[in-house]
Protein backbone atom coordinates (compact mmCIF):
# COMPACT_ATOMS: atom_id res chain seq x y z
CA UNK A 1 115.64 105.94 43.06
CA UNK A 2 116.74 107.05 46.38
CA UNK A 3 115.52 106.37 49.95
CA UNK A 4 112.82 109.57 50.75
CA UNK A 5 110.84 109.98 54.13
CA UNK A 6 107.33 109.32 52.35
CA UNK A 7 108.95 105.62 51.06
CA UNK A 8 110.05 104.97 54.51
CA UNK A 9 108.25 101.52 56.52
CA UNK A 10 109.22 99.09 59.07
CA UNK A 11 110.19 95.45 58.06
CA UNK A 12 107.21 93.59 57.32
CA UNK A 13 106.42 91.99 60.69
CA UNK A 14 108.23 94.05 62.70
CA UNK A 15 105.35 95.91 63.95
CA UNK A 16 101.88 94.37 65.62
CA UNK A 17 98.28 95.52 66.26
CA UNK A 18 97.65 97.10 69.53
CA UNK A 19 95.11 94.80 71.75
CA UNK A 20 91.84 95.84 71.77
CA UNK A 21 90.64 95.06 75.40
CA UNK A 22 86.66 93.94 75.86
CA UNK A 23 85.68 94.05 72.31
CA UNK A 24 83.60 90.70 72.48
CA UNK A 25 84.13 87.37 72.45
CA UNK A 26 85.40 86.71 68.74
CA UNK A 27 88.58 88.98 69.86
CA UNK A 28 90.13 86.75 72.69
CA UNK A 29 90.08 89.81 74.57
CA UNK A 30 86.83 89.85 76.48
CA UNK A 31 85.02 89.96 79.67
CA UNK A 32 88.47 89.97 82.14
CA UNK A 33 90.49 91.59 78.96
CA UNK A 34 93.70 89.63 79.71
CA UNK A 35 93.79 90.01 83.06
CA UNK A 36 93.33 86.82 84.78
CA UNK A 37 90.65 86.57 87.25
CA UNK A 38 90.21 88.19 90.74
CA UNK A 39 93.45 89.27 92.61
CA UNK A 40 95.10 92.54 93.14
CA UNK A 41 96.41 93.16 89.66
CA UNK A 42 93.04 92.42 88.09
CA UNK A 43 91.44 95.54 90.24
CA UNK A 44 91.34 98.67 88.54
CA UNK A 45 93.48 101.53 89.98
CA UNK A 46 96.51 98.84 89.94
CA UNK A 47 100.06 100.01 88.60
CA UNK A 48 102.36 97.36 89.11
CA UNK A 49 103.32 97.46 92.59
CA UNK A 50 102.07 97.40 95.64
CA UNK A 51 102.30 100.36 98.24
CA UNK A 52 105.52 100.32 100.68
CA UNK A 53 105.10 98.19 103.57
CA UNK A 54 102.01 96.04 101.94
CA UNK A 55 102.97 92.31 102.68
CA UNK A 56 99.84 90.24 100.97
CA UNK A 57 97.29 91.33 103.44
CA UNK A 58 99.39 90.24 106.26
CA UNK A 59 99.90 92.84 108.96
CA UNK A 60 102.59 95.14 108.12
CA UNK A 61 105.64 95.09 109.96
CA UNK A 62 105.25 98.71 111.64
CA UNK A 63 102.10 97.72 113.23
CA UNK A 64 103.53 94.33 114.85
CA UNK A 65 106.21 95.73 116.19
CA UNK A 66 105.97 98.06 119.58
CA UNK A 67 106.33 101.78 119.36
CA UNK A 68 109.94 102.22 121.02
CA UNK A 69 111.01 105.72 121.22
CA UNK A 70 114.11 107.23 119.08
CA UNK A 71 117.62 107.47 119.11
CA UNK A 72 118.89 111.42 119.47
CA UNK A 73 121.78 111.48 116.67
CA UNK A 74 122.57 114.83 118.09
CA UNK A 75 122.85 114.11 121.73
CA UNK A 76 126.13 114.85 123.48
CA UNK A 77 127.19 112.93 126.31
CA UNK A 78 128.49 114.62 129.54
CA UNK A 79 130.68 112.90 132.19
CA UNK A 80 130.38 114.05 135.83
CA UNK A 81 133.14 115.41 138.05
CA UNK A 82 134.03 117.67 141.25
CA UNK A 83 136.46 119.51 142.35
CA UNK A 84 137.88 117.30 145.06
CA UNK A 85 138.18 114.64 142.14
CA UNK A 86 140.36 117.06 140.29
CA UNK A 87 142.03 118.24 143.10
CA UNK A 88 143.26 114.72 143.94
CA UNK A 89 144.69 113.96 139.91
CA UNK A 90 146.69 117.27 139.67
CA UNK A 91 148.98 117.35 142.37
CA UNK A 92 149.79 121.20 141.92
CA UNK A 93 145.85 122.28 141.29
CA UNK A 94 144.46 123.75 144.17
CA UNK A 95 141.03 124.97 144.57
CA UNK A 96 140.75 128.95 144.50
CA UNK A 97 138.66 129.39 147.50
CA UNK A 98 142.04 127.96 149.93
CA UNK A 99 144.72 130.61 150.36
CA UNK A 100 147.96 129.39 152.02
């Protein structure tokens, strides 16, 4: 006979009960339910990691360190000059308010 979807199982130990969490003493799983006691992953609301920044309780870095301004990425830098400075690199340039 033929392999049919109703026949179909997984290999005999291939597949395990799911834990049942606080369900008494007799089922390993009580009081802390497998979660060790105390400590941040033992406190409800917990999913696996802590926030950005946290460092153990520890200050976080952006609060030790002064607040120090920015840095403009879109700032364009100007360079001062006069006339007379131009005058003197261009031998031929001659300022328009002198008529000869």
């Amino acid at each position: 006979m033929g392999t049919t979807l109703h026949t179909l199982s997984p290999n005999p130990g291939a597949t395990r009960d799911r834990k049942r969490l606080g369900r008494g003493h007799g089922s390993g799983l009580h009081k802390t339910s497998g979660k060790g006691t105390k400590g941040q992953k033992a406190r409800t609301g917990h999913h696996g990691i802590p926030k950005p920044g946290f460092e153990g309780g520890q200050t976080i870095m952006a609060r030790r360190l002064p607040k120090r301004g920015f840095k403009n990425r879109f700032r364009l830098e100007y360079f001062r000059s006069t006339w007379a400075r131009f005058r003197r690199s261009s031998p031929r340039a001659r300022s328009p308010t002198s008529r000869r």
